[in-house]
Protein backbone atom coordinates (compact mmCIF):
# COMPACT_ATOMS: atom_id res chain seq x y z
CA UNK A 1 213.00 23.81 -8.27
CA UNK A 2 212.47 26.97 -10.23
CA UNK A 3 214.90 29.83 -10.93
CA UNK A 4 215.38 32.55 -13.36
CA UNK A 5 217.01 31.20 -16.21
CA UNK A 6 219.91 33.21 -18.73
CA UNK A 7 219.99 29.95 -21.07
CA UNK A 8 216.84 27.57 -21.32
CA UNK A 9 217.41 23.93 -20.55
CA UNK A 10 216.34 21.05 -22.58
CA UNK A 11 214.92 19.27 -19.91
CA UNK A 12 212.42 22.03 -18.50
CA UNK A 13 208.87 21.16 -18.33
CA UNK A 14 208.07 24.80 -18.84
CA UNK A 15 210.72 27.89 -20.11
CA UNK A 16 210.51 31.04 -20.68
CA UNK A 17 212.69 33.25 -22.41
CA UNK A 18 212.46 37.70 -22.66
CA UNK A 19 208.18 37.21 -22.60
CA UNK A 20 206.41 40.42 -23.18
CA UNK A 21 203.10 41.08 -23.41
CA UNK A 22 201.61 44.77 -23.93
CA UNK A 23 198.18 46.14 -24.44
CA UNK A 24 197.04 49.11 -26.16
CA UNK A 25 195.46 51.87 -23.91
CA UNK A 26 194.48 55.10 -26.11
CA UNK A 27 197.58 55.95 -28.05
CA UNK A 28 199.99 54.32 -25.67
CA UNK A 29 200.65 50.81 -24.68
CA UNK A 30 199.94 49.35 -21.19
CA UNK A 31 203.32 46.57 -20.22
CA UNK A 32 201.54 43.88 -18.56
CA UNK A 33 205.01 42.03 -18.76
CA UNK A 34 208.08 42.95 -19.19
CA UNK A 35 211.21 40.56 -20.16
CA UNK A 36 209.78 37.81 -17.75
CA UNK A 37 212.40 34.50 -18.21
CA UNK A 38 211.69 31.79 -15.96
CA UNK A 39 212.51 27.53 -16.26
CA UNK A 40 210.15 25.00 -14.44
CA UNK A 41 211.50 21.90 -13.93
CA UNK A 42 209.30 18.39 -14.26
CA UNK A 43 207.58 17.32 -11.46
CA UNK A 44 207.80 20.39 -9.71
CA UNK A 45 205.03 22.33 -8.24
CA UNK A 46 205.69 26.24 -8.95
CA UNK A 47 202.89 28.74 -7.38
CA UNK A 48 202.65 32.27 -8.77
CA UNK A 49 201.45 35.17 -6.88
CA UNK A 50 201.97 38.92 -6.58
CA UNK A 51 199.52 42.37 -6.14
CA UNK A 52 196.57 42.66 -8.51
CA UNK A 53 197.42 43.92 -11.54
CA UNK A 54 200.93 42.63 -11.05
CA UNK A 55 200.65 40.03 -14.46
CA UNK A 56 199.57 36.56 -13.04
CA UNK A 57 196.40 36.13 -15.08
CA UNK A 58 198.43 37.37 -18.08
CA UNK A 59 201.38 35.53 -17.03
CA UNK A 60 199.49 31.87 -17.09
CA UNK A 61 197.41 32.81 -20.17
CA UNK A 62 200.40 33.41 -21.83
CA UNK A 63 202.54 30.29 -20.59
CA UNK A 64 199.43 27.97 -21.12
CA UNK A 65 199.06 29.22 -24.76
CA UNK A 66 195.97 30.68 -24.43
CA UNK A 67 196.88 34.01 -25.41
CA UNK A 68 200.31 34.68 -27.59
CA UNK A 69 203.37 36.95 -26.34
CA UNK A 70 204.44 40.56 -27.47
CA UNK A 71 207.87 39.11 -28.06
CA UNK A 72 210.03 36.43 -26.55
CA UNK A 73 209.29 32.43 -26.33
CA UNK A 74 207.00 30.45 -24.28
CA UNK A 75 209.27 26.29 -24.39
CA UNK A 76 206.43 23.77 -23.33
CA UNK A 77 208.72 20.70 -23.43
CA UNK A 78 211.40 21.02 -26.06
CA UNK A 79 208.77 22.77 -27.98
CA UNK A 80 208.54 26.65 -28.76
CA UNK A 81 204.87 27.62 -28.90
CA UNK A 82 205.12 30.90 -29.77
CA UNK A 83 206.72 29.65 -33.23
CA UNK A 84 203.30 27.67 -34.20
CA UNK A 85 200.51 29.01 -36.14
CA UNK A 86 196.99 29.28 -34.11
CA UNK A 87 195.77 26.10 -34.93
CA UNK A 88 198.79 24.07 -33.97
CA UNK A 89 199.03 25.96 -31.18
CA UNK A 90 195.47 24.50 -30.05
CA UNK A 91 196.13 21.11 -30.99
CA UNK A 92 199.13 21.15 -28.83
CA UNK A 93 197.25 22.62 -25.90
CA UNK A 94 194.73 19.83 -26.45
CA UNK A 95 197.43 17.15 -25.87
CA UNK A 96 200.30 18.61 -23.78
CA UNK A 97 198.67 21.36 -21.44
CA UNK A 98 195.97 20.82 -18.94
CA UNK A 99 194.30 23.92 -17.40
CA UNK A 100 191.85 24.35 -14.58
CA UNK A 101 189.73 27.36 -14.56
CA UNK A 102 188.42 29.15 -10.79
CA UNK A 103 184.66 28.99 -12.72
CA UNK A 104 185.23 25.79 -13.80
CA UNK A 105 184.01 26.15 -16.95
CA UNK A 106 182.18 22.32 -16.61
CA UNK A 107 179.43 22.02 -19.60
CA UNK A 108 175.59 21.80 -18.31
CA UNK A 109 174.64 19.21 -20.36
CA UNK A 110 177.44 16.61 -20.27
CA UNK A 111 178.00 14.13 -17.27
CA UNK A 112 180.95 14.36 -15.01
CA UNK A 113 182.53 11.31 -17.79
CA UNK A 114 181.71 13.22 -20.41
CA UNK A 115 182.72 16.58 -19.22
CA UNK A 116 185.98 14.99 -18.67
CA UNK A 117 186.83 13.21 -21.71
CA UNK A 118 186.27 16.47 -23.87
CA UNK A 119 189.39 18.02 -24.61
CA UNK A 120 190.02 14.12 -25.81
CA UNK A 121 187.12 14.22 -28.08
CA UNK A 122 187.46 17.65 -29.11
CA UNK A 123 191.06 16.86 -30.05
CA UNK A 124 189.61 13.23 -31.84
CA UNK A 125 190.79 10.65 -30.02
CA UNK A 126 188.97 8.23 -28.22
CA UNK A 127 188.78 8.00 -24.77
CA UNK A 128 190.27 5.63 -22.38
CA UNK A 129 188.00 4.50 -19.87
CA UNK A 130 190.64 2.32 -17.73
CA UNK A 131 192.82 5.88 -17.53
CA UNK A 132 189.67 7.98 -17.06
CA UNK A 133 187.76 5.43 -14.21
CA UNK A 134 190.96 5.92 -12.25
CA UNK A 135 191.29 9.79 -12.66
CA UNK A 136 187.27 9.73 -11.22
CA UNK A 137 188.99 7.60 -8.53
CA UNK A 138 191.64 9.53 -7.48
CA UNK A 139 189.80 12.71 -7.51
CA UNK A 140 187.17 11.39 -5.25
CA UNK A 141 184.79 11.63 -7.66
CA UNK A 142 184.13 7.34 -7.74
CA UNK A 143 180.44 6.47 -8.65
CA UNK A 144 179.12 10.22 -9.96
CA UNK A 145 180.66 9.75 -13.45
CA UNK A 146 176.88 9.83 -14.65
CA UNK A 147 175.75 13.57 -12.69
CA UNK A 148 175.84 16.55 -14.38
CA UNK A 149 177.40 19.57 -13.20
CA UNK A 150 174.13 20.73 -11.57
CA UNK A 151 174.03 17.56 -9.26
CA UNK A 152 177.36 18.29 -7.85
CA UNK A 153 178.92 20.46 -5.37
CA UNK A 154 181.43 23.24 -6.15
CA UNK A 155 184.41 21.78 -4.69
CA UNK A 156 183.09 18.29 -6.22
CA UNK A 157 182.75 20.42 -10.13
CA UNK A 158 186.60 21.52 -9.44
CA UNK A 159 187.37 17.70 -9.06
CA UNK A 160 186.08 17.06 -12.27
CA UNK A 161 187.87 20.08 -13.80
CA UNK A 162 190.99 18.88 -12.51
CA UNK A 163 190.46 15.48 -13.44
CA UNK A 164 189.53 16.98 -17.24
CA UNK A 165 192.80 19.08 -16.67
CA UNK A 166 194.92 15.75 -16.22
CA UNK A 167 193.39 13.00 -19.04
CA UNK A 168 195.64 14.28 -21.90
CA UNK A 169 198.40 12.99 -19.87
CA UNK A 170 199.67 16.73 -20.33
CA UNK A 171 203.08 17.86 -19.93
CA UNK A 172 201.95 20.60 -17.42
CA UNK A 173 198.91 21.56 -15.42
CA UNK A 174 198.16 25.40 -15.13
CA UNK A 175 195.83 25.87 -12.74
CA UNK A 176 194.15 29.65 -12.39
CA UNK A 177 193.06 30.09 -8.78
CA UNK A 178 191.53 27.20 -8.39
CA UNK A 179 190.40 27.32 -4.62
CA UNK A 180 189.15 30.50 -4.98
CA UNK A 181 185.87 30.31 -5.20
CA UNK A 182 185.41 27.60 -2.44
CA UNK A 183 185.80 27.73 1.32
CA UNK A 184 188.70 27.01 3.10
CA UNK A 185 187.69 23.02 4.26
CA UNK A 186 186.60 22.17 0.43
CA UNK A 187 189.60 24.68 -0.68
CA UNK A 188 192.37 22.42 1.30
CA UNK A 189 190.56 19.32 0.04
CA UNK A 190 190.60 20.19 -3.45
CA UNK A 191 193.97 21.47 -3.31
CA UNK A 192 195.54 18.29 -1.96
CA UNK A 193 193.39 16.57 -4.83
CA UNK A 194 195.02 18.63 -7.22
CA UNK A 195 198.63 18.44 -5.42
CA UNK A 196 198.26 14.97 -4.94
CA UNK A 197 196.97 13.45 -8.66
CA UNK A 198 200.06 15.95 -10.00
CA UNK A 199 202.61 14.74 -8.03
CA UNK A 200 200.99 10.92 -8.60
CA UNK A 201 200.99 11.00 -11.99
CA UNK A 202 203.90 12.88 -12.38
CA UNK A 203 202.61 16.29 -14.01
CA UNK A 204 203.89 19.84 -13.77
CA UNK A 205 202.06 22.02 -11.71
CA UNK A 206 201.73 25.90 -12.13
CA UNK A 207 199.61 27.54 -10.01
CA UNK A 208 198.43 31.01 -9.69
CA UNK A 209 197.14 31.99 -6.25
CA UNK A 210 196.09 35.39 -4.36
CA UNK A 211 196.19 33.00 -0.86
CA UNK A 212 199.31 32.72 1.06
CA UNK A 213 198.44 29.48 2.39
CA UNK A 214 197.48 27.74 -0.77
CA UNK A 215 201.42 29.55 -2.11
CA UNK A 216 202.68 27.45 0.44
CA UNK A 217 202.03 24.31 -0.43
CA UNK A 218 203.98 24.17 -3.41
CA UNK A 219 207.74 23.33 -3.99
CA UNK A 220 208.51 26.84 -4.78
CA UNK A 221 206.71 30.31 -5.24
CA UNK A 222 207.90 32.96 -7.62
CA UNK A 223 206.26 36.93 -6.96
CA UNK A 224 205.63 39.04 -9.12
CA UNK A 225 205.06 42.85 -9.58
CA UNK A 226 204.52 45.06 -12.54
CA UNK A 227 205.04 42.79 -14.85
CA UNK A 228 208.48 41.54 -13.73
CA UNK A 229 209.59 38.80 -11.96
CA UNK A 230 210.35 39.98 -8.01
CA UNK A 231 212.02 37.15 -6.22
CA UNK A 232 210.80 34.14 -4.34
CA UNK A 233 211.19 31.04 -1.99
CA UNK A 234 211.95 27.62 -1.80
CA UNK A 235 210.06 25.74 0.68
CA UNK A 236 207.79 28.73 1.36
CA UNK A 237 206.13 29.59 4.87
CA UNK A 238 203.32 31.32 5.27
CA UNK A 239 205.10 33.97 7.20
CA UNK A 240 207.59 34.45 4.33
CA UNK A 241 205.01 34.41 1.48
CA UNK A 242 202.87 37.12 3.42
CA UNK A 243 205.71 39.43 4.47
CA UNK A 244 206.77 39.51 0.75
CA UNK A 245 203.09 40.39 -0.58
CA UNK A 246 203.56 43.46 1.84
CA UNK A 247 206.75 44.62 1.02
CA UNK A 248 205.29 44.48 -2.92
CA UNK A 249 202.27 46.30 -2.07
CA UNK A 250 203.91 49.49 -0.62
């Protein structure tokens, strides 16, 4: 379960603590959040929505340590991120964050093997072909580990990204609307792919969605709205999630 949280806990997959994040605009500075503290516990599945331009892109970049806080702490584990320089901060990403993308962001020229093992090889470390045969496996993905990215259908190239997401063995998965770009049939599938390898191999999932259905699906969902944290459900409905997006868009 996830809940707002005064004191973080040692045992939190994800935590964070007072996070900021402004931009400038002209001589002022644009919020884009505002004192957000939050604690994710392992295992759970957490989805994040709220009205555009509410924080959620900034929100996961933020959390996944791809871009760094205004002020306040981002815990992955019983690590503080914010407190590492750049380059530590990328090797940790590398080895204890997974992150799927909406575009993908699958390279041309690599096969769906070697596509996944690269944040492995990036980070040095040699891949393991037992672990990475059965992440092709359970992403549906058995006997293409040899097409490229051009050979494969989109909800097929969000397989592999998921499946790239996962082979770190990461700590927690964010994953950045990741049905968003498909249609609903190859949207459900992927999304039980991604539910289902989390929950299977025991990840963290953090999920950022715009669709009240896909919000549903997880163990908890957590709104947001200018910048600040604005409530949210356990065991969401449908009817719940949508009703709430309302109320925040007035």
């Amino acid at each position: 379960m996830t809940s707002i949280a005064a004191t973080p806990r040692v045992d939190s997959a994800v935590r964070l603590a007072q996070l900021t994040k402004t931009y400038p605009n002209g001589p002022e500075q644009v919020a884009a959040l505002r004192g957000v503290s939050l604690d994710i516990q392992p295992g759970a599945f957490t989805a994040i929505m709220g009205p555009s331009g509410s924080g959620k892109s900034t929100f996961l970049n933020v959390a996944a340590g791809l871009d760094t806080p205004t002020s306040g702490h981002v815990h992955i584990g019983d690590t503080d991120i914010t407190t590492l320089s750049p380059d530590a901060v990328t090797r940790f990403r590398r080895r204890h964050i997974g992150f799927v993308f909406q575009a993908y962001n699958l390279i041309g020229h690599l096969t769906v093997a070697e596509n996944i093992q690269l944040p492995l090889l990036l980070d040095g470390r040699r891949p393991d072909v037992r672990w990475q045969d059965a992440l092709i496996e359970s992403v549906g993905l058995a006997g293409m580990a040899d097409r490229l990215p051009t050979e494969l259908s989109g909800g097929q190239a969000q397989r592999v990204a998921i499946a790239r997401a996962l082979v770190t063995r990461p700590t927690v998965v964010f994953a950045d609307e990741p049905t968003g770009a498909l249609d609903r049939r190859t949207g459900e599938q992927v999304l039980d792919v991604l539910r289902g390898t989390a929950k299977h191999f025991g990840q963290t999932l953090v999920l950022v969605t715009h669709d009240p259905y896909v919000a549903a699906t997880a163990d908890d969902v957590l709104f947001l709205a200018d910048g600040q944290l604005a409530g949210g459900f356990v065991a969401p409905t449908t009817a719940q999630i949508v009703e709430r997006l309302v109320e925040l868009g007035r």
